[in-house]
Protein backbone atom coordinates (compact mmCIF):
# COMPACT_ATOMS: atom_id res chain seq x y z
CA UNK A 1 -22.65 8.08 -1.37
CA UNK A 2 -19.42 5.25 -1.79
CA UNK A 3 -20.34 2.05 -1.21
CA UNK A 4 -18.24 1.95 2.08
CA UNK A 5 -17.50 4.72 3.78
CA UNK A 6 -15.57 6.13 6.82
CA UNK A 7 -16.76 9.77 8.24
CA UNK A 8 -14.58 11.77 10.31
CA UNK A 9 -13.49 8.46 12.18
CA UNK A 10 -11.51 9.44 15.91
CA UNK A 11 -9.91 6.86 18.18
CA UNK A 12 -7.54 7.26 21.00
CA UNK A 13 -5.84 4.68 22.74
CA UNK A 14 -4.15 5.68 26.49
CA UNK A 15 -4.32 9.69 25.73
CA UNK A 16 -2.79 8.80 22.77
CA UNK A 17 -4.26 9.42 19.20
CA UNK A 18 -4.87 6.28 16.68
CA UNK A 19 -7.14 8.32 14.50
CA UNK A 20 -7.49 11.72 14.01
CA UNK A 21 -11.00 12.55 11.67
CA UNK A 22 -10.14 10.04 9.09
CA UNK A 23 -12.57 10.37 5.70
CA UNK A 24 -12.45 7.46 3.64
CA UNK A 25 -14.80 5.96 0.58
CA UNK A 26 -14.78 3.26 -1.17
CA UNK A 27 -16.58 2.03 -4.52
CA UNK A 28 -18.55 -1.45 -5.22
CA UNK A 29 -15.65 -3.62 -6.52
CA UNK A 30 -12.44 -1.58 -5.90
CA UNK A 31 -9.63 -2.60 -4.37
CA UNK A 32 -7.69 0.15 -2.08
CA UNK A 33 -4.50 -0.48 -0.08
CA UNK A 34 -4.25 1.20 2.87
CA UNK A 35 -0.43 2.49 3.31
CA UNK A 36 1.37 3.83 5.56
CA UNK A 37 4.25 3.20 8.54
CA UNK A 38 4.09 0.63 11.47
CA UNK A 39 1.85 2.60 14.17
CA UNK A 40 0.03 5.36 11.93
CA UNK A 41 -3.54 3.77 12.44
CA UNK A 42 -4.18 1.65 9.42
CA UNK A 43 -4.92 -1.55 11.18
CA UNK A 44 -7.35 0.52 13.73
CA UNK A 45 -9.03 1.78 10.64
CA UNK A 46 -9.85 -1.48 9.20
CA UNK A 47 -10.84 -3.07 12.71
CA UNK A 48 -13.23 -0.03 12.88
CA UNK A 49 -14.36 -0.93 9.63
CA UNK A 50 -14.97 -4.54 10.27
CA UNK A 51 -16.71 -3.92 13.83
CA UNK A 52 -13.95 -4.91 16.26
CA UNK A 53 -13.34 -1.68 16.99
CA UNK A 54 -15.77 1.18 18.59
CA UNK A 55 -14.42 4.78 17.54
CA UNK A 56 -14.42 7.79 19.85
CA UNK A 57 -16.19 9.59 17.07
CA UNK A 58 -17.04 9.41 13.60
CA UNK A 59 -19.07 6.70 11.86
CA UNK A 60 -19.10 3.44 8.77
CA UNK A 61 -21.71 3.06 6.25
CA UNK A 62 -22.33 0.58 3.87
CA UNK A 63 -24.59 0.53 1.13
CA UNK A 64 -25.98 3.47 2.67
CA UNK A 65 -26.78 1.87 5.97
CA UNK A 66 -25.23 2.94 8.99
CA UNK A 67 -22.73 0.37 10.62
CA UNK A 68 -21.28 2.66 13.35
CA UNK A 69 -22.77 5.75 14.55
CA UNK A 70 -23.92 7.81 17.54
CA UNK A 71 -27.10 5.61 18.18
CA UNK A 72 -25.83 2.42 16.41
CA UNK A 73 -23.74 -0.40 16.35
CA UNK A 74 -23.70 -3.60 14.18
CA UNK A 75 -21.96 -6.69 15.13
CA UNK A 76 -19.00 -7.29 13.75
CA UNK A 77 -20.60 -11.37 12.42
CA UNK A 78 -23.49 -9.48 11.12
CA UNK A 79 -21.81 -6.86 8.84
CA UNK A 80 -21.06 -9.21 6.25
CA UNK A 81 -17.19 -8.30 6.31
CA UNK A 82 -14.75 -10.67 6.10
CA UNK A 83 -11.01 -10.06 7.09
CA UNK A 84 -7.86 -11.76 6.76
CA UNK A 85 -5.49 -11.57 9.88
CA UNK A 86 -1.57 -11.11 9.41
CA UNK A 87 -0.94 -14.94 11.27
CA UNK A 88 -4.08 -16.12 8.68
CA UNK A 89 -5.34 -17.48 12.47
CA UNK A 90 -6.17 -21.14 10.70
CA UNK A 91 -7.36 -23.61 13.55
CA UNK A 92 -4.30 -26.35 13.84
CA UNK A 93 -6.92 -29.23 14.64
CA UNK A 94 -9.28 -28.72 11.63
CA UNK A 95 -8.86 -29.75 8.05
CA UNK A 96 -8.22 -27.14 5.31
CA UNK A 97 -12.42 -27.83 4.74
CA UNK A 98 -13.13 -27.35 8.12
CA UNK A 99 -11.42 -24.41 8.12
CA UNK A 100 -13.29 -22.95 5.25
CA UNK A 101 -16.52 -24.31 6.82
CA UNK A 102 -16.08 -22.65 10.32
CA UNK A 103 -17.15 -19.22 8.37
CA UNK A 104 -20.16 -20.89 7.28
CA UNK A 105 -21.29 -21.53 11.15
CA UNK A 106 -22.55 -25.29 11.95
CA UNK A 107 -24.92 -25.32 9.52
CA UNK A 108 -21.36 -25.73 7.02
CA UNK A 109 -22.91 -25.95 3.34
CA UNK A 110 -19.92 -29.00 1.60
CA UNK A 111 -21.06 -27.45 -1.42
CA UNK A 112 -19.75 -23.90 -0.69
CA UNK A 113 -16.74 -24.87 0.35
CA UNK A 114 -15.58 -27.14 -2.21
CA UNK A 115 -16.72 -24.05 -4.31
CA UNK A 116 -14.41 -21.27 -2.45
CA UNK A 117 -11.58 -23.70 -2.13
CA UNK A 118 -12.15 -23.92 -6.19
CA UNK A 119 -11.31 -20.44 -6.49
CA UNK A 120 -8.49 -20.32 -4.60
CA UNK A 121 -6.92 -23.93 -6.31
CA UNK A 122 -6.92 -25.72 -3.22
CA UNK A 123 -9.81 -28.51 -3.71
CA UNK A 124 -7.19 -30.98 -3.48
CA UNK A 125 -5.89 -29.81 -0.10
CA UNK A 126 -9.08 -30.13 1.40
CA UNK A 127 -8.32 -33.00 3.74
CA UNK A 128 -5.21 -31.38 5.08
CA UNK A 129 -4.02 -29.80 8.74
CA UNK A 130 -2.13 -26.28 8.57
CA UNK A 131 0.86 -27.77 9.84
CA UNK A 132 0.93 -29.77 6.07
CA UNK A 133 0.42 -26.89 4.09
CA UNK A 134 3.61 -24.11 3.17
CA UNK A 135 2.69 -20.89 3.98
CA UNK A 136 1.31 -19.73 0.36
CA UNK A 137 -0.96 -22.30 0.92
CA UNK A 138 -2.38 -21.48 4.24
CA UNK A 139 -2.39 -17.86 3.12
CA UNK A 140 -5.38 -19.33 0.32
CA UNK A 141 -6.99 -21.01 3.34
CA UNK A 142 -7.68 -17.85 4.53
CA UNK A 143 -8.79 -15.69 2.07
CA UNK A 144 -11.24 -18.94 0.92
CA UNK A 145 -12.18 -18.71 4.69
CA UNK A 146 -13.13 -15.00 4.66
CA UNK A 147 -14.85 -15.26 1.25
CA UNK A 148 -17.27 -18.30 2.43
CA UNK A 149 -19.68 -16.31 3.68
CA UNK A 150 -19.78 -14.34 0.46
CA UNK A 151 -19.12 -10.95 2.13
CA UNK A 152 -19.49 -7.95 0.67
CA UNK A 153 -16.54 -6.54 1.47
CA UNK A 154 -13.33 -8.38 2.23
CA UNK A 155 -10.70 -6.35 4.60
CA UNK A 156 -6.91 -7.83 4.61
CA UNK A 157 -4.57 -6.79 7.32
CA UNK A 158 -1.14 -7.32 6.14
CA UNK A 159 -1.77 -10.35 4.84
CA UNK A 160 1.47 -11.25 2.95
CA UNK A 161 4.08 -10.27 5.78
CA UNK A 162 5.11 -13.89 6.84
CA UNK A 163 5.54 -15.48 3.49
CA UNK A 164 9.25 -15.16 2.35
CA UNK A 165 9.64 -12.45 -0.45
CA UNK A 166 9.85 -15.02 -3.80
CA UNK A 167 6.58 -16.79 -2.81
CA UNK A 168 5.15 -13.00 -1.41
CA UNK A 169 5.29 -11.62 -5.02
CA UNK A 170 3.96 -14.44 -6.57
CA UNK A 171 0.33 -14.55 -4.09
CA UNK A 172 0.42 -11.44 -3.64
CA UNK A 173 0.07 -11.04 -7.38
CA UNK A 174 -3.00 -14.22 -7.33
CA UNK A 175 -5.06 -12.34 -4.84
CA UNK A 176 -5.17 -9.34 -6.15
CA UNK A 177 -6.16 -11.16 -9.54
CA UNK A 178 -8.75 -13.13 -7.51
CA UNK A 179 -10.18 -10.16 -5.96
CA UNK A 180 -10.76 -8.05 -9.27
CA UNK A 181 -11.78 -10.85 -11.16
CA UNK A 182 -14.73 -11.30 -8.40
CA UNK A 183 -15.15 -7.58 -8.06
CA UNK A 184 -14.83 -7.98 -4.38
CA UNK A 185 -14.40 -4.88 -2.23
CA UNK A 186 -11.26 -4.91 -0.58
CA UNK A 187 -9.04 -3.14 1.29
CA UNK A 188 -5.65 -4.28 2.05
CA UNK A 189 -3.02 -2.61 5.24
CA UNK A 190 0.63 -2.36 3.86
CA UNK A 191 3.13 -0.47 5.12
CA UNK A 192 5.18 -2.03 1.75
CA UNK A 193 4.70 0.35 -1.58
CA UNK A 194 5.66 -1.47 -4.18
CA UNK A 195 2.69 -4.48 -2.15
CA UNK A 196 0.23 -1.28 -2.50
CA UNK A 197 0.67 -0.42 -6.17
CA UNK A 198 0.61 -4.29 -7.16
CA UNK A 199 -2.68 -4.38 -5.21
CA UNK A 200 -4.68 -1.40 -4.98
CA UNK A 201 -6.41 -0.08 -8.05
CA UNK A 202 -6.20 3.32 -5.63
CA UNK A 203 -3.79 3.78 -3.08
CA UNK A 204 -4.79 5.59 0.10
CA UNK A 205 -1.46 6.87 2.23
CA UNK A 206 -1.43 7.21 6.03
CA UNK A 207 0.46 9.04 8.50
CA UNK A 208 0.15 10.14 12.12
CA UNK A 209 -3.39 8.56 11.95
CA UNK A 210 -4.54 10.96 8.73
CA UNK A 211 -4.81 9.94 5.71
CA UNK A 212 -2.56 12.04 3.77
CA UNK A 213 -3.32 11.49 -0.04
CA UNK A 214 -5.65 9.15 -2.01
CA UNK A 215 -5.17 8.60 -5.77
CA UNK A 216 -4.16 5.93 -8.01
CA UNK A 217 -1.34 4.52 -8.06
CA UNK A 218 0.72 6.18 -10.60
CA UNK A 219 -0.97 10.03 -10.25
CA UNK A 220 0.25 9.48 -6.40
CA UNK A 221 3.76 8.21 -7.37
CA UNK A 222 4.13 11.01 -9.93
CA UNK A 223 2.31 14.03 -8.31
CA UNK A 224 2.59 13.27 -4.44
CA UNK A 225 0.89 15.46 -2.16
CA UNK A 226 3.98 16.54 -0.31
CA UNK A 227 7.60 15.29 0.31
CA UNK A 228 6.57 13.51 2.96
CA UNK A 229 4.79 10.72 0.61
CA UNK A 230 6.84 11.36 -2.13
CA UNK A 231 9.75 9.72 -0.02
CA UNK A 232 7.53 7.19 1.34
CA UNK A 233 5.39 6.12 -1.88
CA UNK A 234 8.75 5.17 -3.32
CA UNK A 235 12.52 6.78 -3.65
CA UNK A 236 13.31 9.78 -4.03
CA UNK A 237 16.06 12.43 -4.64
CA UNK A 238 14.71 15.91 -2.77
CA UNK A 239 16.56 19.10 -3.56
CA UNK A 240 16.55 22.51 -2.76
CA UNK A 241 16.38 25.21 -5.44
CA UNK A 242 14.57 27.73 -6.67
CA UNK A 243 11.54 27.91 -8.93
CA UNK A 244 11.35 30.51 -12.10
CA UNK A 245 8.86 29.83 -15.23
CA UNK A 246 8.22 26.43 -14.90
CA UNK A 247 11.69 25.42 -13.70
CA UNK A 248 13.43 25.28 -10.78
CA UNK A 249 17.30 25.66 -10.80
CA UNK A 250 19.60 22.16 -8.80
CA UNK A 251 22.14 20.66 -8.60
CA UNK A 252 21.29 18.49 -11.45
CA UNK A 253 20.54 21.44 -13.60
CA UNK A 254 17.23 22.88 -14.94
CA UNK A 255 14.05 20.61 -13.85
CA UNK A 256 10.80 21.38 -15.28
CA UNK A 257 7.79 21.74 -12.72
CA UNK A 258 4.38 20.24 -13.16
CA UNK A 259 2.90 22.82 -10.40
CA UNK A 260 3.04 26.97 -10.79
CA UNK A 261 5.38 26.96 -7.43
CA UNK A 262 7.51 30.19 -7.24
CA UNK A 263 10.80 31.11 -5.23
CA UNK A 264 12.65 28.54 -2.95
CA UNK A 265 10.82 25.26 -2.68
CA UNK A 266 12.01 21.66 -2.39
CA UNK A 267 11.36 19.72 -5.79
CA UNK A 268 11.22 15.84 -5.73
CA UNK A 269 13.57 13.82 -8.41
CA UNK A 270 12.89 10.63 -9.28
CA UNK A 271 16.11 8.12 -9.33
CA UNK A 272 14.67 6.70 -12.84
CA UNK A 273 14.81 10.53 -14.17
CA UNK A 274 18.38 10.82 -13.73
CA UNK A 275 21.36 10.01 -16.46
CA UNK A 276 24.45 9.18 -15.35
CA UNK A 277 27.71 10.04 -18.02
CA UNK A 278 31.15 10.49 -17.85
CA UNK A 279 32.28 13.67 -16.60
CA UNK A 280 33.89 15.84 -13.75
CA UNK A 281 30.24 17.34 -12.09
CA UNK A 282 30.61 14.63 -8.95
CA UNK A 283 31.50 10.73 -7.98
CA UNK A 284 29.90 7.51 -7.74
CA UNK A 285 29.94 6.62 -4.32
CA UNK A 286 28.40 3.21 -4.04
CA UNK A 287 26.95 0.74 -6.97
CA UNK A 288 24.19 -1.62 -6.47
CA UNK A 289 23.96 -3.90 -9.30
CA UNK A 290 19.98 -5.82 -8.77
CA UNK A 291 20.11 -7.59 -13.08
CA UNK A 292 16.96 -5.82 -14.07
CA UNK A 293 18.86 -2.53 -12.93
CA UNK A 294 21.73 -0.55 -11.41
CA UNK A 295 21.33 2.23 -8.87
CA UNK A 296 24.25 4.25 -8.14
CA UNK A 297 24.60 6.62 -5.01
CA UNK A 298 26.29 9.56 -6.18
CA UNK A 299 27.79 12.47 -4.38
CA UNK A 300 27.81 16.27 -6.61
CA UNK A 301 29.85 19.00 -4.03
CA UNK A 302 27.73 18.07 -0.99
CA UNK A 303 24.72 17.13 -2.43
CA UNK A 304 23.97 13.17 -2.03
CA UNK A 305 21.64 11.69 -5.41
CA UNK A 306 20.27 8.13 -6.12
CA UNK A 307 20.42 7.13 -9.70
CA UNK A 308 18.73 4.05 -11.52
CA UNK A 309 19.17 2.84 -15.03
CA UNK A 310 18.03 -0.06 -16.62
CA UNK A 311 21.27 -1.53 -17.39
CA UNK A 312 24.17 -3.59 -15.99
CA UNK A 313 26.97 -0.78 -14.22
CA UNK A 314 28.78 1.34 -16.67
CA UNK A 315 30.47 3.05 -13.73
CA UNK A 316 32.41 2.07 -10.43
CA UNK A 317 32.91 3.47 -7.07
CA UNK A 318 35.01 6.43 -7.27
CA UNK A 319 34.73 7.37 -11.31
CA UNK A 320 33.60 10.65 -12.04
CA UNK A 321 30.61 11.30 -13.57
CA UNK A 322 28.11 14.19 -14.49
CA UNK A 323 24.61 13.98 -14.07
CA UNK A 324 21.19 15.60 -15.58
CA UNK A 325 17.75 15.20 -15.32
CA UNK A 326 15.67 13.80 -18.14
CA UNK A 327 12.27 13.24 -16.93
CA UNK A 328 8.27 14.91 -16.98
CA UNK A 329 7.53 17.89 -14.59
CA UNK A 330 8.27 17.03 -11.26
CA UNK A 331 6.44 17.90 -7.84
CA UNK A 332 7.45 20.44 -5.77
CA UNK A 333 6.61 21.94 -2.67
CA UNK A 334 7.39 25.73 -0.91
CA UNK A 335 10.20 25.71 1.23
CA UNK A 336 9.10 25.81 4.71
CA UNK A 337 11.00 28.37 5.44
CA UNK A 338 9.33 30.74 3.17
């Protein structure tokens, strides 16, 4: 048995399904993001998880006891979970301590928090109100908040969302540090992919309150379990052809398959696997020039492509160009219509 785990967990809200049988495990010291769209049930997982939530059906373990069952529920304050809420929910009248402390119940041991705020680099803030901190700072107040207690697993719901996108890359990239280097369970919501890779040693993808493929990062970027999370786990270039030997015939060409699909399918093209050179095959449409990398829309008789190369633009709108693939197998998928 995982060290946390979620069995067949149901929840409806209004008539209207959250969760539909979600299975989910979880080992002593990983860290999983949780990823999916705005509304597909991630954050009702994790409040399930953490006790705020009662599910219709299903139930939590931990360690191998039972959290939420048929016949039992523990309090959320006695699970040992801590979680981090999207607005960080700091108290404006207490002092960064305090705030640590309030975890800790009134019995607030100085010595743990000076030790959590250690971890997180904020002993010297520990005098301060919210409203004197930026918002990478209060962020840390949080997580040294939820880890206080010393949980034993640590849930974060969105936690990065309201920090602007310089200083979200940057603790994004601390936390996620901090969390292996304590080999803290964690799970962190993200509807942001490029947040979840960064993040989660395994990523586990959502949608329509199912949990649609688990894996890490990479294997799920590179073999996704349909189109569906191909397109969402990152971009993507999905064309119709049809599949003979190992191949499957494009617009781009001949693109070798890493599956044994046969006959019409849809096969997903990375915009890194694609080379862009002078010729007469299509045009550039648009050019997006980003310093670390160019990515060209392109247009080939109908058929609309994303390219990226690492390189400043060797091509503007309107030139024409040919393109081919030049990448591993790809995924692909039967055509529904088969």
């Amino acid at each position: 048995m995982s060290y946390l785990q979620a069995n067949d967990v149901a929840k409806r809200f209004n008539g209207t399904s959250a969760l539909a049988g979600v299975d989910l495990a979880v080992e002593q010291g990983e860290s999983l993001a949780l990823l999916g769209p705005s509304g597909c049930g991630k954050t009702t997982l994790l409040r399930i998880l953490a006790g705020l939530e009662v599910p219709d059906r299903g139930d939590v373990t931990l360690e191998g006891r039972t959290l939420t069952g048929p016949a039992r529920f523990v309090a959320p304050e006695q699970r040992r979970i801590g979680m981090v809420f999207q607005d960080w929910a700091l108290f404006p009248h207490m002092t960064v301590a305090r705030n640590v402390a309030f975890g800790l119940g009134k019995a607030g041991d100085s010595g743990r928090v000076s030790e959590t705020l250690d971890l997180v680099g904020l002993s010297h803030l520990a005098d301060r109100y919210p409203d004197e901190l930026s918002g990478g700072e209060a962020q840390r107040v949080a997580v040294a908040r939820a880890l206080a207690p010393r949980p034993r697993v640590l849930l974060f719901d969105e936690p990065f969302s309201n920090l602007d996108a310089g200083l979200r890359t940057r603790i994004r990239a601390d936390v996620a540090a901090l969390m292996r280097e304590m080999r803290m369970t964690s799970i962190f919501v993200t509807h942001d992919q490029e947040e979840s890779f960064v993040v989660g040693g395994r990523v586990a993808v959502m949608s329509e309150g199912r949990i649609m493929q688990v894996g890490r990062p990479a294997d799920v970027y590179q073999n996704p379990a349909s189109a569906w999370v191909a397109t969402f786990v990152g971009e993507a270039n999905v064309l119709s052809g049809v599949a003979t030997n190992g191949h499957v015939s494009t617009a781009v060409g001949e693109v070798p398959l890493a599956g044994t699909v046969r006959g019409p399918c849809e096969v997903v093209i990375r915009p890194e696997y694609l080379v862009v050179d002078p010729g007469d095959q299509g045009v550039v449409s648009a050019v997006e020039f980003y310093g670390h990398d160019t990515t060209y829309q392109l247009a080939l008789n109908g058929t609309k492509l994303v390219a990226r190369v690492i390189a400043a633009p060797d091509f503007a709108p309107g030139d024409r160009v040919s393109v081919s693939y030049a990448g591993p197998g790809a995924a692909a998928f039967a055509s529904a219509s088969r």
